[in-house]
C-alpha atoms as a PDB file:
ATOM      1  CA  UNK A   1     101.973 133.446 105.932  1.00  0.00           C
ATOM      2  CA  UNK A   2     100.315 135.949 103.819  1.00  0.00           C
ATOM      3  CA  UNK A   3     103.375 136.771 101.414  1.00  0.00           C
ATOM      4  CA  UNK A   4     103.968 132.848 101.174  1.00  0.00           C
ATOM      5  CA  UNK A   5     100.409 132.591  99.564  1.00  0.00           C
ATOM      6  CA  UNK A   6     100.432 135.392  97.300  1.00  0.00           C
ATOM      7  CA  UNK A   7     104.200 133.721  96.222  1.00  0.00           C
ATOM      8  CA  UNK A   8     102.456 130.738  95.693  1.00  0.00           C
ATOM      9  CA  UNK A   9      99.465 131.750  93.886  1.00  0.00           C
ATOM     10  CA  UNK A  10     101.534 134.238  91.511  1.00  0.00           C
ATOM     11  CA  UNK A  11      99.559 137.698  92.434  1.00  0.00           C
ATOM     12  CA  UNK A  12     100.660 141.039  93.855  1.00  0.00           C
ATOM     13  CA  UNK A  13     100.455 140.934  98.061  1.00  0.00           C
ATOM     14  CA  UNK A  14      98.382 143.927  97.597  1.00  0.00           C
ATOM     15  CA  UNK A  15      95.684 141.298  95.936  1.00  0.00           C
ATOM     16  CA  UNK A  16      96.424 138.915  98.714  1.00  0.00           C
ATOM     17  CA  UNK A  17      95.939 141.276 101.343  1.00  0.00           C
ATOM     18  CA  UNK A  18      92.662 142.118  99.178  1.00  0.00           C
ATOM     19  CA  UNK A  19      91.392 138.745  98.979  1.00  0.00           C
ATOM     20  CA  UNK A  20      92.182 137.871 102.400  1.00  0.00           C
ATOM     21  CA  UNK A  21      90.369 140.455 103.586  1.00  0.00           C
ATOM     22  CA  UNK A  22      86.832 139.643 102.006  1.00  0.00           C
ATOM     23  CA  UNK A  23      87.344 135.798 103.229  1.00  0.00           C
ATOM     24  CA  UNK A  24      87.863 137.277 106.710  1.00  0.00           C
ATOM     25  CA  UNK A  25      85.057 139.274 106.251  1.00  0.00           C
ATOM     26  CA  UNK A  26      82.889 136.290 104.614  1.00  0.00           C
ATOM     27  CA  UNK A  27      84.087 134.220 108.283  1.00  0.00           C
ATOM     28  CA  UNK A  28      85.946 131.198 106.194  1.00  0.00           C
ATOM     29  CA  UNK A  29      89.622 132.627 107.714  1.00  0.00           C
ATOM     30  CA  UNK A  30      91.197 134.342 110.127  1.00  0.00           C
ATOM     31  CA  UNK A  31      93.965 136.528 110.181  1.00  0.00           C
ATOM     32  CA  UNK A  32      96.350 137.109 113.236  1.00  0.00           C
ATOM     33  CA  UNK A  33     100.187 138.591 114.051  1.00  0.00           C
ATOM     34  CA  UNK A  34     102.832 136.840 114.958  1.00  0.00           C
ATOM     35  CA  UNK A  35     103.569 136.232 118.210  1.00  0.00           C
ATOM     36  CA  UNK A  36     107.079 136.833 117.457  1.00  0.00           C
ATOM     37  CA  UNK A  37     107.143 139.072 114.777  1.00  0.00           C
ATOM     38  CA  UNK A  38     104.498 141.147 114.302  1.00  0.00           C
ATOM     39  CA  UNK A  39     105.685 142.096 110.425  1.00  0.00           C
ATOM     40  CA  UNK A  40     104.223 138.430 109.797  1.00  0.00           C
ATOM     41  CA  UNK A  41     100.530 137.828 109.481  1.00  0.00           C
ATOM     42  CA  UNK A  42      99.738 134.289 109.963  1.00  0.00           C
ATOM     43  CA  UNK A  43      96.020 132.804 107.861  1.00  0.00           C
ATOM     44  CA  UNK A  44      94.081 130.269 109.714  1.00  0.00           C
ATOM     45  CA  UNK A  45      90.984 128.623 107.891  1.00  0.00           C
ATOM     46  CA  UNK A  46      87.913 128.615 110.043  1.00  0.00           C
ATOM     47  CA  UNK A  47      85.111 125.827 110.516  1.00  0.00           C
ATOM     48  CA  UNK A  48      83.249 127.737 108.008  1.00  0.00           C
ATOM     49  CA  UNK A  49      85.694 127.498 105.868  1.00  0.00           C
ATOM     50  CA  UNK A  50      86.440 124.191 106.067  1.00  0.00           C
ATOM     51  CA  UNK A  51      82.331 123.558 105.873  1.00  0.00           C
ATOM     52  CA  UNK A  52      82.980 125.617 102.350  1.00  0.00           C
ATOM     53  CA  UNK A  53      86.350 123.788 101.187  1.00  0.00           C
ATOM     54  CA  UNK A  54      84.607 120.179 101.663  1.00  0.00           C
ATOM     55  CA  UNK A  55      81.470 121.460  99.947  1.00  0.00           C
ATOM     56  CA  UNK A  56      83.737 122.546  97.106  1.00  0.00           C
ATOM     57  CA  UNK A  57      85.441 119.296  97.242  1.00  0.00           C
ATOM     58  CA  UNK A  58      81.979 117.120  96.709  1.00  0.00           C
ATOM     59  CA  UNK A  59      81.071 119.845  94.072  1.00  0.00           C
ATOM     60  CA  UNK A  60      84.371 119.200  92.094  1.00  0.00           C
ATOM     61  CA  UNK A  61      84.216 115.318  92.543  1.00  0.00           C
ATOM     62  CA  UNK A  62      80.729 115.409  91.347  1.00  0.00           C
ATOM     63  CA  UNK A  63      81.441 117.069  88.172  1.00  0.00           C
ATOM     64  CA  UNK A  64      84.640 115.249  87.542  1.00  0.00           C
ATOM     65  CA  UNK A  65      82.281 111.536  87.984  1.00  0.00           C
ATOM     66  CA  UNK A  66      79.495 113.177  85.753  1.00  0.00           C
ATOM     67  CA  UNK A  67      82.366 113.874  83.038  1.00  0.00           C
ATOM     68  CA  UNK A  68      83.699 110.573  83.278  1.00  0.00           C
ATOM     69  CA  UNK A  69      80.589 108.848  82.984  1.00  0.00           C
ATOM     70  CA  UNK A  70      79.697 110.726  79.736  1.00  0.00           C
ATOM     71  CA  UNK A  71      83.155 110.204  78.257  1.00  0.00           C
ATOM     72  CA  UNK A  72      82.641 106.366  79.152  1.00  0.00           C
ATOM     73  CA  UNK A  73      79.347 106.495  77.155  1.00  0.00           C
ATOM     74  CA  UNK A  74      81.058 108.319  74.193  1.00  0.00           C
ATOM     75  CA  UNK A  75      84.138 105.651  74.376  1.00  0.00           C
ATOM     76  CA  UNK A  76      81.856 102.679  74.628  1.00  0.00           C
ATOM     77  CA  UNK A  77      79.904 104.228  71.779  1.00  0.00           C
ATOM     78  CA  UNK A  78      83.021 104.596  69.326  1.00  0.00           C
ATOM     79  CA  UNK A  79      83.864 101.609  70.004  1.00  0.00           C
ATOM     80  CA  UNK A  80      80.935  99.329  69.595  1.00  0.00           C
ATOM     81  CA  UNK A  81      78.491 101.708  67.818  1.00  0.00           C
ATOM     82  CA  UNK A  82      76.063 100.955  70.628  1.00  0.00           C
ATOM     83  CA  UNK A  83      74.731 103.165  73.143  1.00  0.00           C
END
């Protein structure tokens, strides 16, 4: 739900309701009522947004294996004094 996340995330459900509404806009979610209570606004991720969360996903795993690799180079260095 759409107060859940902004409870979650620690910002003011007018921010939320902000945010949500620019991803909806961008197509990476989708925003519907609930069936049974139509106070409730349920969030659903689209296939663009998926398409966008795995791209972030590669993104963030690439920079976190380019980071290791040049804090292996630095620890291997201290420690033998050899590149």
């Amino acid at each position: 739900m759409q107060q859940d996340l902004a409870e979650k995330m620690d910002i003011r459900s007018s921010s939320m309701t902000e945010l949500l509404g620019k991803l909806e806009q961008a197509g990476s979610i989708m925003r519907k009522k609930d069936d049974k209570d139509q106070r409730i606004m349920r969030v659903f991720i689209t296939e663009k947004g998926k398409q966008i969360v795995e791209q972030a996903k590669d993104t963030a795993s690439d920079i976190t294996t380019s980071l290791f690799d040049c804090l292996s180079e630095v620890v291997g260095f201290l420690l033998t004094g050899k590149k």
